[in-house]
PDB file of N, CA and C in Angstrom:
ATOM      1  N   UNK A   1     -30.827  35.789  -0.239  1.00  0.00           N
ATOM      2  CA  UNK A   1     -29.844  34.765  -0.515  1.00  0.00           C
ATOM      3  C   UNK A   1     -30.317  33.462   0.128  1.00  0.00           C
ATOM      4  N   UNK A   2     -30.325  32.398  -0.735  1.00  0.00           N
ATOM      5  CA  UNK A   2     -30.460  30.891  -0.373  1.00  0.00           C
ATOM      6  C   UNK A   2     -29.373  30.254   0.564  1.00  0.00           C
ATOM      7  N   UNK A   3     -29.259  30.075   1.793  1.00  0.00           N
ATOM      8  CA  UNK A   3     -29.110  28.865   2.212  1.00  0.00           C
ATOM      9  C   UNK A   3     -29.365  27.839   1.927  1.00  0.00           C
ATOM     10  N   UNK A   4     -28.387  26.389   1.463  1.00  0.00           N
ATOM     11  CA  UNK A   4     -28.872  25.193   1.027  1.00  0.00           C
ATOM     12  C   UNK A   4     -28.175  24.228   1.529  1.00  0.00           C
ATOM     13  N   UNK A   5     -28.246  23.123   2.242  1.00  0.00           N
ATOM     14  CA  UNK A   5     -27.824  22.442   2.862  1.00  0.00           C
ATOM     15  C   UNK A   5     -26.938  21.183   1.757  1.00  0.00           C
ATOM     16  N   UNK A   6     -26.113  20.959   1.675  1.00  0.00           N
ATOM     17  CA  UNK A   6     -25.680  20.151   0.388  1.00  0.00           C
ATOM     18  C   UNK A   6     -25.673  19.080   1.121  1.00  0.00           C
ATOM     19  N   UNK A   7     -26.219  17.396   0.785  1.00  0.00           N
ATOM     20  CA  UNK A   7     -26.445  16.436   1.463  1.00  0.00           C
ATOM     21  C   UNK A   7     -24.963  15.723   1.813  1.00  0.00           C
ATOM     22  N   UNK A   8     -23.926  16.292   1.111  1.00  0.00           N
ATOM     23  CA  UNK A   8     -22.352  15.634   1.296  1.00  0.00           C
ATOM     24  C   UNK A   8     -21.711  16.610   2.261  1.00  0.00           C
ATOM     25  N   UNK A   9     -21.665  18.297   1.841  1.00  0.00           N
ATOM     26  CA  UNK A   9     -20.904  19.009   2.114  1.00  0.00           C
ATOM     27  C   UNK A   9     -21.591  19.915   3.293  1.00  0.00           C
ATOM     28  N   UNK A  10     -23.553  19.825   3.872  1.00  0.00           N
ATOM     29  CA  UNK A  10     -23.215  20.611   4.606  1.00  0.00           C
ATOM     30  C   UNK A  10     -24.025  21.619   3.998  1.00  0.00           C
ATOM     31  N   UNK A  11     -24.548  22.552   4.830  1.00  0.00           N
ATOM     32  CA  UNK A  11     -24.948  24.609   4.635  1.00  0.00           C
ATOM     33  C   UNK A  11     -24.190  25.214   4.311  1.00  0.00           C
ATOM     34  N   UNK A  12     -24.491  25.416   2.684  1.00  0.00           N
ATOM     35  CA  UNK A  12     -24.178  26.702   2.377  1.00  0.00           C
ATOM     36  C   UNK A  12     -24.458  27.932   1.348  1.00  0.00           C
ATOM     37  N   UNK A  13     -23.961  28.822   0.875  1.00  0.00           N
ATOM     38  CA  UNK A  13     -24.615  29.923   0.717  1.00  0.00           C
ATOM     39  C   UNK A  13     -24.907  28.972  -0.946  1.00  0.00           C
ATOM     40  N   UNK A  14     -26.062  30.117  -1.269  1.00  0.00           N
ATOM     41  CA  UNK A  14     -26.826  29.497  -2.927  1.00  0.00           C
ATOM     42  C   UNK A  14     -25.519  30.154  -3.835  1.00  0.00           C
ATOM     43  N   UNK A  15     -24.515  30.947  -3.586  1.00  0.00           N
ATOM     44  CA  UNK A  15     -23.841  31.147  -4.830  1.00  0.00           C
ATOM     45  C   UNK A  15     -22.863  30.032  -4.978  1.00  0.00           C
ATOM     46  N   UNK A  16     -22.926  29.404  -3.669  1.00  0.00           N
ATOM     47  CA  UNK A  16     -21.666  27.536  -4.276  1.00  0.00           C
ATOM     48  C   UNK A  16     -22.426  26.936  -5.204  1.00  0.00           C
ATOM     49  N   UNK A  17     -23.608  26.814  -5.813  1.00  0.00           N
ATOM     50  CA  UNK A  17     -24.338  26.149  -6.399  1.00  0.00           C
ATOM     51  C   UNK A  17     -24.998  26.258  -8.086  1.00  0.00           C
ATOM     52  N   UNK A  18     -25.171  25.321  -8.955  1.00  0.00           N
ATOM     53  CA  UNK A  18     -25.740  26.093  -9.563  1.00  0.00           C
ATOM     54  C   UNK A  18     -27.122  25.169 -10.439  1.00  0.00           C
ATOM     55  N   UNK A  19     -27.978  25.778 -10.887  1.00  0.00           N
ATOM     56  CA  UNK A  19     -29.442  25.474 -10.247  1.00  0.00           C
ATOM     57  C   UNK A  19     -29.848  24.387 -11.971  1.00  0.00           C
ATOM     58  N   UNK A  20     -30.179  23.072 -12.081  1.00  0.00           N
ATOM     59  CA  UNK A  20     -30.333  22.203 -12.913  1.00  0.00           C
ATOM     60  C   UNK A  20     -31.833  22.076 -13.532  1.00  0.00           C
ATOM     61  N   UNK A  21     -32.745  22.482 -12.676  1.00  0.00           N
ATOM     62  CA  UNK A  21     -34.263  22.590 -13.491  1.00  0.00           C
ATOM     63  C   UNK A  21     -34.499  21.180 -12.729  1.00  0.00           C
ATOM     64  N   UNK A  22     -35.999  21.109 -12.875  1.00  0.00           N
ATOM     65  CA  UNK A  22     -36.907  20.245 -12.644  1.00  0.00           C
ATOM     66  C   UNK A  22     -36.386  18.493 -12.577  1.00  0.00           C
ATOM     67  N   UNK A  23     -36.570  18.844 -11.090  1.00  0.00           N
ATOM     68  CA  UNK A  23     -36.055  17.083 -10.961  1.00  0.00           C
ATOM     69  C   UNK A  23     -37.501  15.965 -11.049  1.00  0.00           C
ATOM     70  N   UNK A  24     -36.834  14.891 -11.089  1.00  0.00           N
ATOM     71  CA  UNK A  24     -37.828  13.684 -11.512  1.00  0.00           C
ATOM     72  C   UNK A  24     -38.276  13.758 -12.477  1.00  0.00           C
ATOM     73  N   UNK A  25     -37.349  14.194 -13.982  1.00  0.00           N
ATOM     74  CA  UNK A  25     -37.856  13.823 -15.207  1.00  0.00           C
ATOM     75  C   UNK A  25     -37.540  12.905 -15.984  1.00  0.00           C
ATOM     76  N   UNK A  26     -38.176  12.079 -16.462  1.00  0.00           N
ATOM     77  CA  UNK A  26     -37.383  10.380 -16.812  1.00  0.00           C
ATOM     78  C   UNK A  26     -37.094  10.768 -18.412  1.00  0.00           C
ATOM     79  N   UNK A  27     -35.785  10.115 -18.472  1.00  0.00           N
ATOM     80  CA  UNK A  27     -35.364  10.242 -19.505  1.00  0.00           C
ATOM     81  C   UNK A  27     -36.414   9.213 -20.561  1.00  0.00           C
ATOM     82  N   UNK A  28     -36.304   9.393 -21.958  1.00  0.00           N
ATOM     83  CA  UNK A  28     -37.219   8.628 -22.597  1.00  0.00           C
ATOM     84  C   UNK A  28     -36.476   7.323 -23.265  1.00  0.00           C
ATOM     85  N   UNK A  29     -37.365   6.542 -22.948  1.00  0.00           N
ATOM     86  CA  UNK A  29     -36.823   5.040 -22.877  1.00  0.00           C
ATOM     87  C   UNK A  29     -36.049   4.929 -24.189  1.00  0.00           C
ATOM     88  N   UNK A  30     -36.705   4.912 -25.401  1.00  0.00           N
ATOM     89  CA  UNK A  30     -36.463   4.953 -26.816  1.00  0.00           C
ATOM     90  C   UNK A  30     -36.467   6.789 -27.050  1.00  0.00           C
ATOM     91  N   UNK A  31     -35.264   7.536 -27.219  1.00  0.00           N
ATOM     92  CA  UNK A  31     -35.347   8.861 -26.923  1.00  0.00           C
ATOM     93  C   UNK A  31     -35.268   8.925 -28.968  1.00  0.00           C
ATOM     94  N   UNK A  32     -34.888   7.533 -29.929  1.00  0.00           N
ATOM     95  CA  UNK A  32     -34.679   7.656 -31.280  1.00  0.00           C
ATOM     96  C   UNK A  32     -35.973   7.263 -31.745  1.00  0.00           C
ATOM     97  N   UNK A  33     -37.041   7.486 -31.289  1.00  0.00           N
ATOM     98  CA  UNK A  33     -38.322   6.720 -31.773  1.00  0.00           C
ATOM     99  C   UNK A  33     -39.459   8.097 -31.656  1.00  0.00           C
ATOM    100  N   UNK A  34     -38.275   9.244 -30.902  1.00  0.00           N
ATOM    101  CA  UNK A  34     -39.300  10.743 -30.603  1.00  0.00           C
ATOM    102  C   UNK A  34     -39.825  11.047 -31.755  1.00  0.00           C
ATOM    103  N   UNK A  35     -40.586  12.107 -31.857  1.00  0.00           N
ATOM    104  CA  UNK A  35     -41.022  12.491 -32.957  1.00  0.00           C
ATOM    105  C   UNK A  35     -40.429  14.151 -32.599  1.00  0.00           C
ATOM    106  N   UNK A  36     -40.043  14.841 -33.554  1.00  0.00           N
ATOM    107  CA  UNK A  36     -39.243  16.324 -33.467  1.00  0.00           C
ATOM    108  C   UNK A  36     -40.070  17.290 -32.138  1.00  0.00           C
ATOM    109  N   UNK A  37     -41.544  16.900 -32.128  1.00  0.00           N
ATOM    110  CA  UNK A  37     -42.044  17.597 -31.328  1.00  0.00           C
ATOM    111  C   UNK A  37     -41.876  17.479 -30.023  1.00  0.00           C
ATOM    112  N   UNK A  38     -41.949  15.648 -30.030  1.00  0.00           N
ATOM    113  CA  UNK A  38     -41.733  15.178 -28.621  1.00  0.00           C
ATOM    114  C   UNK A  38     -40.639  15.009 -28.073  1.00  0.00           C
ATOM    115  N   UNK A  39     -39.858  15.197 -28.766  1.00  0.00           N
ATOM    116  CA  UNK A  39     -38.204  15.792 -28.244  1.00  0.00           C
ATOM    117  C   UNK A  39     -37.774  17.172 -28.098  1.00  0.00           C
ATOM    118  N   UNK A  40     -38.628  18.076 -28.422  1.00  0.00           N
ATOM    119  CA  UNK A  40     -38.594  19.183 -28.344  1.00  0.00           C
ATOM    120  C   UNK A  40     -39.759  19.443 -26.629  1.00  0.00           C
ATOM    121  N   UNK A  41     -40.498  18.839 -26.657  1.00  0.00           N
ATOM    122  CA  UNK A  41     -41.256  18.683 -25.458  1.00  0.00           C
ATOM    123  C   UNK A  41     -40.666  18.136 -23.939  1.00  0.00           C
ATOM    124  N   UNK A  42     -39.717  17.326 -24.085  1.00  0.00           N
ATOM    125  CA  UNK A  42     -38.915  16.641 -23.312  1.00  0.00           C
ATOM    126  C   UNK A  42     -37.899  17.811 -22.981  1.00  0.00           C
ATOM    127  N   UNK A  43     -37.020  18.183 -24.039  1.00  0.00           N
ATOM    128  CA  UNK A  43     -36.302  19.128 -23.720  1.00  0.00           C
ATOM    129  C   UNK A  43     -36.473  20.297 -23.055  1.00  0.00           C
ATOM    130  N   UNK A  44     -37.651  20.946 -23.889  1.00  0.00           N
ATOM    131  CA  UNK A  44     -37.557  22.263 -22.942  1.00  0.00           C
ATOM    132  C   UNK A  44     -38.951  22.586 -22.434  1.00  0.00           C
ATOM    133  N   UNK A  45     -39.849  21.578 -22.360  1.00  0.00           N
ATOM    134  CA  UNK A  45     -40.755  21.991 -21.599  1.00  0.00           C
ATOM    135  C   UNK A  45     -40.964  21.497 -19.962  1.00  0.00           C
ATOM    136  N   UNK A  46     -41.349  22.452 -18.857  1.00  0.00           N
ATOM    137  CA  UNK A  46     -40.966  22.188 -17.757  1.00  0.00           C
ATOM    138  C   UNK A  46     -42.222  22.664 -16.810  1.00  0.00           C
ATOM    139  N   UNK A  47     -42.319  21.860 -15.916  1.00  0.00           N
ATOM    140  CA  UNK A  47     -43.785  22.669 -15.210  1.00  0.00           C
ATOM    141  C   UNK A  47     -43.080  24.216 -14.646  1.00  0.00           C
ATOM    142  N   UNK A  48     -44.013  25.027 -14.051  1.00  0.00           N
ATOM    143  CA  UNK A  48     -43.679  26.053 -13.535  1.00  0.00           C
ATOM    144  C   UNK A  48     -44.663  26.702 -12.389  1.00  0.00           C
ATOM    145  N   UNK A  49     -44.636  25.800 -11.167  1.00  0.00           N
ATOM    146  CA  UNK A  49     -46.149  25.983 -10.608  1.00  0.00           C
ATOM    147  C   UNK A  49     -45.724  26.575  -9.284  1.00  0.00           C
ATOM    148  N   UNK A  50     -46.410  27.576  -8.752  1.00  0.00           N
ATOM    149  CA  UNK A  50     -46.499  28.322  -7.393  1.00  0.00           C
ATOM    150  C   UNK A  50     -47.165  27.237  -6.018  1.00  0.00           C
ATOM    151  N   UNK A  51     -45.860  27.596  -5.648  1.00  0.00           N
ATOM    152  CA  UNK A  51     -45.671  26.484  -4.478  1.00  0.00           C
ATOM    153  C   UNK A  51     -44.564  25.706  -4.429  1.00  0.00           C
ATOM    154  N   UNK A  52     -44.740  24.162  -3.897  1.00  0.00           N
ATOM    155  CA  UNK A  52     -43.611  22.957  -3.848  1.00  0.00           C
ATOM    156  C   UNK A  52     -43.267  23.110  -4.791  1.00  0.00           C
ATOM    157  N   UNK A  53     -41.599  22.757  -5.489  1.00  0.00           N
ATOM    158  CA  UNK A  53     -41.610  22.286  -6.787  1.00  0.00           C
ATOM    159  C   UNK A  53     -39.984  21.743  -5.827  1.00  0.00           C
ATOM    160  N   UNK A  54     -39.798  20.365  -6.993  1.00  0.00           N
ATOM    161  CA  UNK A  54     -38.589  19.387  -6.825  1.00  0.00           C
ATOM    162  C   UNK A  54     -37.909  20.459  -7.805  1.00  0.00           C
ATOM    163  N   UNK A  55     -36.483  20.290  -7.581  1.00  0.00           N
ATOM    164  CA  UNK A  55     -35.496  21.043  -8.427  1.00  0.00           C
ATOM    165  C   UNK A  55     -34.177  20.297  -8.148  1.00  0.00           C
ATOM    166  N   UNK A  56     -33.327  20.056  -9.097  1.00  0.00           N
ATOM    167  CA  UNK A  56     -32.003  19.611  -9.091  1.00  0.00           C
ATOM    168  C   UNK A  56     -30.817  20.783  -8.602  1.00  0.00           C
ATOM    169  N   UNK A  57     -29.908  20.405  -8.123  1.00  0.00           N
ATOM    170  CA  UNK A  57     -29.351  21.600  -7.674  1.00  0.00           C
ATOM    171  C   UNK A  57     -27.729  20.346  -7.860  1.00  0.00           C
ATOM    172  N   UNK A  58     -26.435  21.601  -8.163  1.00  0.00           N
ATOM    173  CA  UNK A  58     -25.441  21.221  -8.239  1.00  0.00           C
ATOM    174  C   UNK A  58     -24.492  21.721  -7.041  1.00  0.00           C
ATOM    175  N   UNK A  59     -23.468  21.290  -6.168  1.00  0.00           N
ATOM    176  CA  UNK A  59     -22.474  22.341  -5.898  1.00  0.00           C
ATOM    177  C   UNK A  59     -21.312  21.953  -6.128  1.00  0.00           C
ATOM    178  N   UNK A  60     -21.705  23.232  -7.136  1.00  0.00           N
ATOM    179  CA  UNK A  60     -20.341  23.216  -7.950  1.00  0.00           C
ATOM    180  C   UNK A  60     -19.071  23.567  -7.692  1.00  0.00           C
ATOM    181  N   UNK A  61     -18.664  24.398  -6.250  1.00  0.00           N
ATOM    182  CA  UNK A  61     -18.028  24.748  -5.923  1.00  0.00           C
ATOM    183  C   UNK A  61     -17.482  23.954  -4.862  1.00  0.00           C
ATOM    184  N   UNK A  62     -17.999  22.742  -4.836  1.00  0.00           N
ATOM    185  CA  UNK A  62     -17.693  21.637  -3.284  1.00  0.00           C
ATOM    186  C   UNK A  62     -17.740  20.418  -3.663  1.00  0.00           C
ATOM    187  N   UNK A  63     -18.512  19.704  -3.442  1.00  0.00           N
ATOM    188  CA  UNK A  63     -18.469  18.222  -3.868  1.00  0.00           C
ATOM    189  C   UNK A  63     -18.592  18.483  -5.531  1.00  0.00           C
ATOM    190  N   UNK A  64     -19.373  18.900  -6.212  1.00  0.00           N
ATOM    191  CA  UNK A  64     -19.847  18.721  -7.917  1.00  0.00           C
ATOM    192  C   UNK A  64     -20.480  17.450  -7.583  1.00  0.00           C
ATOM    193  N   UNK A  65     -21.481  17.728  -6.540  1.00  0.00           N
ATOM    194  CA  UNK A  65     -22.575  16.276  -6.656  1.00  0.00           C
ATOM    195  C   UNK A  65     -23.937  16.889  -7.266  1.00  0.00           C
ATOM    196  N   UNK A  66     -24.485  16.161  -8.036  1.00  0.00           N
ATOM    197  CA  UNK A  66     -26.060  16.239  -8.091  1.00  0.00           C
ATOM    198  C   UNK A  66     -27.296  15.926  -6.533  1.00  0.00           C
ATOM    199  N   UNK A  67     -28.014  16.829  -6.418  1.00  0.00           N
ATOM    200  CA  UNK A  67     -29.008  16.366  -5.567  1.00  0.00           C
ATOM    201  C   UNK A  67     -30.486  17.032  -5.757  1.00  0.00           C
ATOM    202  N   UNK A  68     -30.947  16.962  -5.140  1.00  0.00           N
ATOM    203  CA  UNK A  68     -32.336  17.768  -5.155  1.00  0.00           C
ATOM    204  C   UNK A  68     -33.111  18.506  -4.259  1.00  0.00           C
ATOM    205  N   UNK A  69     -33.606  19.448  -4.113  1.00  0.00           N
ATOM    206  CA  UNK A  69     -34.505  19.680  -3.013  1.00  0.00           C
ATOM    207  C   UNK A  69     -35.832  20.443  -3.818  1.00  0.00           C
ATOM    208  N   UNK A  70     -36.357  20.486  -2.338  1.00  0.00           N
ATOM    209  CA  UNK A  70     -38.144  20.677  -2.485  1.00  0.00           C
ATOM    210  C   UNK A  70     -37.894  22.224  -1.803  1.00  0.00           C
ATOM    211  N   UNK A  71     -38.429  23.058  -2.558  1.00  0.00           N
ATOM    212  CA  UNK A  71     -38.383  24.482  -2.557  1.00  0.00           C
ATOM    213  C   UNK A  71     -39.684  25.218  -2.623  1.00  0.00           C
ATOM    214  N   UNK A  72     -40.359  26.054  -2.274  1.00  0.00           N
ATOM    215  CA  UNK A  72     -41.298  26.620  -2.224  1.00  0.00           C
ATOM    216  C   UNK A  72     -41.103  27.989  -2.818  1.00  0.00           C
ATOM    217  N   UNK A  73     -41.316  27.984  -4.289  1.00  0.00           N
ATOM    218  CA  UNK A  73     -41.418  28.836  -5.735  1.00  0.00           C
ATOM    219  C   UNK A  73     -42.291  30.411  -5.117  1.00  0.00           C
ATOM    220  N   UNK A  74     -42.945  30.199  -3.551  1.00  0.00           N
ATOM    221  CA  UNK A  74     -43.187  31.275  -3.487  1.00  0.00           C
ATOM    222  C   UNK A  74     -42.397  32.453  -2.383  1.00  0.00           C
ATOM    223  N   UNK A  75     -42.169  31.448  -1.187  1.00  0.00           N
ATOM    224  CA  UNK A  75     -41.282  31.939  -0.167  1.00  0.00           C
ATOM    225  C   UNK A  75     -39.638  31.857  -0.407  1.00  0.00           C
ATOM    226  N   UNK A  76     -39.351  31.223  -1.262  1.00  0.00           N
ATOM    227  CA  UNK A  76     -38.161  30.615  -1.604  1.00  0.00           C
ATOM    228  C   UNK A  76     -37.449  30.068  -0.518  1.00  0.00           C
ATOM    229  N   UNK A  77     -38.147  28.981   0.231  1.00  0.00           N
ATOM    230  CA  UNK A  77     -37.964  28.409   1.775  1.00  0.00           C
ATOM    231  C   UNK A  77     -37.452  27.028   0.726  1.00  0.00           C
ATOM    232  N   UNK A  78     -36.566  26.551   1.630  1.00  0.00           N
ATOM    233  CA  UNK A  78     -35.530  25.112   1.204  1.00  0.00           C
ATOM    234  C   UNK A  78     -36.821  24.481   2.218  1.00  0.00           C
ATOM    235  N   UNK A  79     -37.539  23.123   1.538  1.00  0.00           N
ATOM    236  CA  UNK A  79     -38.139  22.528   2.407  1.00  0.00           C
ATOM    237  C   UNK A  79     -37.707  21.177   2.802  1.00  0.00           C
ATOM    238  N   UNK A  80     -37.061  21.089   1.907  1.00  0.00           N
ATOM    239  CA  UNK A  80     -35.751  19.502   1.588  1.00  0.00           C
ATOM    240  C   UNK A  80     -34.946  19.249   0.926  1.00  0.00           C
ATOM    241  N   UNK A  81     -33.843  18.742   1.314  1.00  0.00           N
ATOM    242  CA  UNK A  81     -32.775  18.016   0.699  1.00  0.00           C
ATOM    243  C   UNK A  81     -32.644  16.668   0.539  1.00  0.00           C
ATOM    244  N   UNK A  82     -32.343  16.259  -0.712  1.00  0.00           N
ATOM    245  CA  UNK A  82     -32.313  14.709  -0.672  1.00  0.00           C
ATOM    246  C   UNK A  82     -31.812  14.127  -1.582  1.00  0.00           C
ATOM    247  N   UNK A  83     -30.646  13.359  -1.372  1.00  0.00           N
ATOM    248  CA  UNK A  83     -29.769  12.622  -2.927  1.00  0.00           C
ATOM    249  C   UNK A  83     -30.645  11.976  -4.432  1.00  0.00           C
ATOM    250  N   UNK A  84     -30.153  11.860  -5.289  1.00  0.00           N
ATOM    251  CA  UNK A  84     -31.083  11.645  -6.614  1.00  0.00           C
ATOM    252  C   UNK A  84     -31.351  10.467  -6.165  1.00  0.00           C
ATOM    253  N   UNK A  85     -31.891   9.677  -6.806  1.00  0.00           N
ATOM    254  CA  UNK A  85     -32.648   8.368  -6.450  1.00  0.00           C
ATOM    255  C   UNK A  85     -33.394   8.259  -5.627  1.00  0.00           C
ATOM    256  N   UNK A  86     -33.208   9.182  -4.215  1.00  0.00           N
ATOM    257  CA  UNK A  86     -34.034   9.016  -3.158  1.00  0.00           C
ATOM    258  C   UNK A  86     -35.809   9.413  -3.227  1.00  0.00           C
ATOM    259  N   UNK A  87     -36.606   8.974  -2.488  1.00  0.00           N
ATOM    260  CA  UNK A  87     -37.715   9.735  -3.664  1.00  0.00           C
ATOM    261  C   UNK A  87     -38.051  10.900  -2.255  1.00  0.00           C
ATOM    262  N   UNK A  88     -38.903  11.714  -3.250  1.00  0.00           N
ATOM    263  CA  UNK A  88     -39.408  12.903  -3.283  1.00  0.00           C
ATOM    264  C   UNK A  88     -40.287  13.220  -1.923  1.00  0.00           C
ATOM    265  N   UNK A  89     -39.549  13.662  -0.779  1.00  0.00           N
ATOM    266  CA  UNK A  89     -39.794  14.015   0.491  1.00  0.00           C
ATOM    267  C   UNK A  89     -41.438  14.691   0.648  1.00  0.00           C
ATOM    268  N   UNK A  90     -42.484  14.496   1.495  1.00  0.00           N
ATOM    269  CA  UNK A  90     -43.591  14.639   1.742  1.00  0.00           C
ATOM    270  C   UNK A  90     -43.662  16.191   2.277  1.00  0.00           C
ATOM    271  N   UNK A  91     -43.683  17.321   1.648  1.00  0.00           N
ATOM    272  CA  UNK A  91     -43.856  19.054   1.982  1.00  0.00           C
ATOM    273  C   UNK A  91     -44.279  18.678   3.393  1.00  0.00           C
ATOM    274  N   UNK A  92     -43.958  19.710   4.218  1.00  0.00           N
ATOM    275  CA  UNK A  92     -44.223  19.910   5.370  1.00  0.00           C
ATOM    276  C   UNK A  92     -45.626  20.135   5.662  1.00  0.00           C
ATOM    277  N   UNK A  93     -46.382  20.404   6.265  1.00  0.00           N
ATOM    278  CA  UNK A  93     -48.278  20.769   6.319  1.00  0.00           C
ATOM    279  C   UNK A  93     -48.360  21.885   6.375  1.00  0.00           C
ATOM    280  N   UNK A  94     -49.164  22.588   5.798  1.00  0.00           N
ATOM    281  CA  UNK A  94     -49.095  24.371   5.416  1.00  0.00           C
ATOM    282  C   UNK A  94     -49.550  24.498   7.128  1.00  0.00           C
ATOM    283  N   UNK A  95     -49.913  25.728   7.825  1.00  0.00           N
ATOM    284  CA  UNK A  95     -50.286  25.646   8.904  1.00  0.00           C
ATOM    285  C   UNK A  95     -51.312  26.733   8.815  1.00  0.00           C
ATOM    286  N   UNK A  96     -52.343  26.805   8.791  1.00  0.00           N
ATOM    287  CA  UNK A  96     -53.378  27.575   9.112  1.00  0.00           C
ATOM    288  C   UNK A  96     -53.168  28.455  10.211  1.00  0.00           C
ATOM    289  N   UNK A  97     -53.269  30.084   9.696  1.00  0.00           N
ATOM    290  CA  UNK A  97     -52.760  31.114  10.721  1.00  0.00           C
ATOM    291  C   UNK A  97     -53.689  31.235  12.238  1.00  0.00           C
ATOM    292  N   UNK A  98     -54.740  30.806  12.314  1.00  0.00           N
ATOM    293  CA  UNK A  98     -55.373  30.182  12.993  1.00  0.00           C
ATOM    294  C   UNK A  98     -55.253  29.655  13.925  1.00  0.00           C
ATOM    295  N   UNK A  99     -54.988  28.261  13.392  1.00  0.00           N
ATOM    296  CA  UNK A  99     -54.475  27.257  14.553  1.00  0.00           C
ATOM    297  C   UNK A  99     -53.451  28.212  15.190  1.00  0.00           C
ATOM    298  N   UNK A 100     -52.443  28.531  14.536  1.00  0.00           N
ATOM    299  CA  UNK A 100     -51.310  28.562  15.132  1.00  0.00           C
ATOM    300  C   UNK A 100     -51.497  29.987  16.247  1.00  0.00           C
ATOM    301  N   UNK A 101     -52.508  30.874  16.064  1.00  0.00           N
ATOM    302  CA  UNK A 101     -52.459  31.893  16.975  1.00  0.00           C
ATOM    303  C   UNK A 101     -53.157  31.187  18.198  1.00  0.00           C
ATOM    304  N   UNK A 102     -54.470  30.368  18.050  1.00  0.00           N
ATOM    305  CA  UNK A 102     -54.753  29.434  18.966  1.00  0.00           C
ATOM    306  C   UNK A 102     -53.920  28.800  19.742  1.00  0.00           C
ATOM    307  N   UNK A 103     -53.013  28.025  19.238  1.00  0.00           N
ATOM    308  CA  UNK A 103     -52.095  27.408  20.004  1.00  0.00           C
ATOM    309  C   UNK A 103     -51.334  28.162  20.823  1.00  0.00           C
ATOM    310  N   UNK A 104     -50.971  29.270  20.321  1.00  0.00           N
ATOM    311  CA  UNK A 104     -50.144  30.672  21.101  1.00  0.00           C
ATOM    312  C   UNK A 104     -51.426  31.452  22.417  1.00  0.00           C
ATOM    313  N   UNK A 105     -52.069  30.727  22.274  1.00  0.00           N
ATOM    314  CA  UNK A 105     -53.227  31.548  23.245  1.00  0.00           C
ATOM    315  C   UNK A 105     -53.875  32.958  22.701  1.00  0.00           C
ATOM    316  N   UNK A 106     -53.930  32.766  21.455  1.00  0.00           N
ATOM    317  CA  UNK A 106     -55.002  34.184  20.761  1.00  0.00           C
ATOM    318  C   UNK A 106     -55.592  33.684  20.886  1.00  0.00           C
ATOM    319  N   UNK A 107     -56.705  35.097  20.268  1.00  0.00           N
ATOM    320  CA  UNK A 107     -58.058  34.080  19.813  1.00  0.00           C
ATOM    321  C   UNK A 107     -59.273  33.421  20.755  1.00  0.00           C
ATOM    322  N   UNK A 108     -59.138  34.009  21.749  1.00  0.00           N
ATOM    323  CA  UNK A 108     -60.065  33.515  23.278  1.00  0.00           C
ATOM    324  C   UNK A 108     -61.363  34.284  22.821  1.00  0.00           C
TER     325      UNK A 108
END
């Protein structure tokens, strides 16, 4: 179960919510000038990539605000929250298992 921090309302569980698809997609300027394909392309085509991905998220059960966060498609770790307009928060730095046993004093 998702924990998600809603940027109005606060942490809470992923079933207050419900999930909008791929954020930062610009609507098309002249959307009457598409051609059937390229409105069909707009509509339902969507990246789908392992790792970061931006996603729109609703809660629907609290405010009914739109926002977004940066999610990791593989851990399903919330890596950010952030209102629409705002832009698109910098992923955290992966951490090399490495370093990090180093830093813990492995590894001598």
């Amino acid at each position: 179960m998702l924990l998600i921090s809603c940027p109005w309302c606060g942490p809470r569980d992923e079933t207050e919510y419900h999930y909008g698809g791929q954020a930062h997609v610009p609507y098309p300027e002249t959307p009457a000038d598409l051609t059937d394909e390229q409105w069909a392309e707009y509509v339902f085509y969507r990246d789908n990539p392992k790792g970061h991905f931006a996603e729109r998220w609703m809660h629907s059960v609290g405010c009914r605000r739109w926002f977004n966060v940066l999610r990791d498609t593989v851990s399903y770790d919330v890596l950010a929250v952030y209102r629409l307009g705002d832009p698109r928060p910098e992923p955290p730095a992966l951490r090399d298992p490495r370093q990090t046993a180093e830093a813990a004093g492995g590894n001598r």
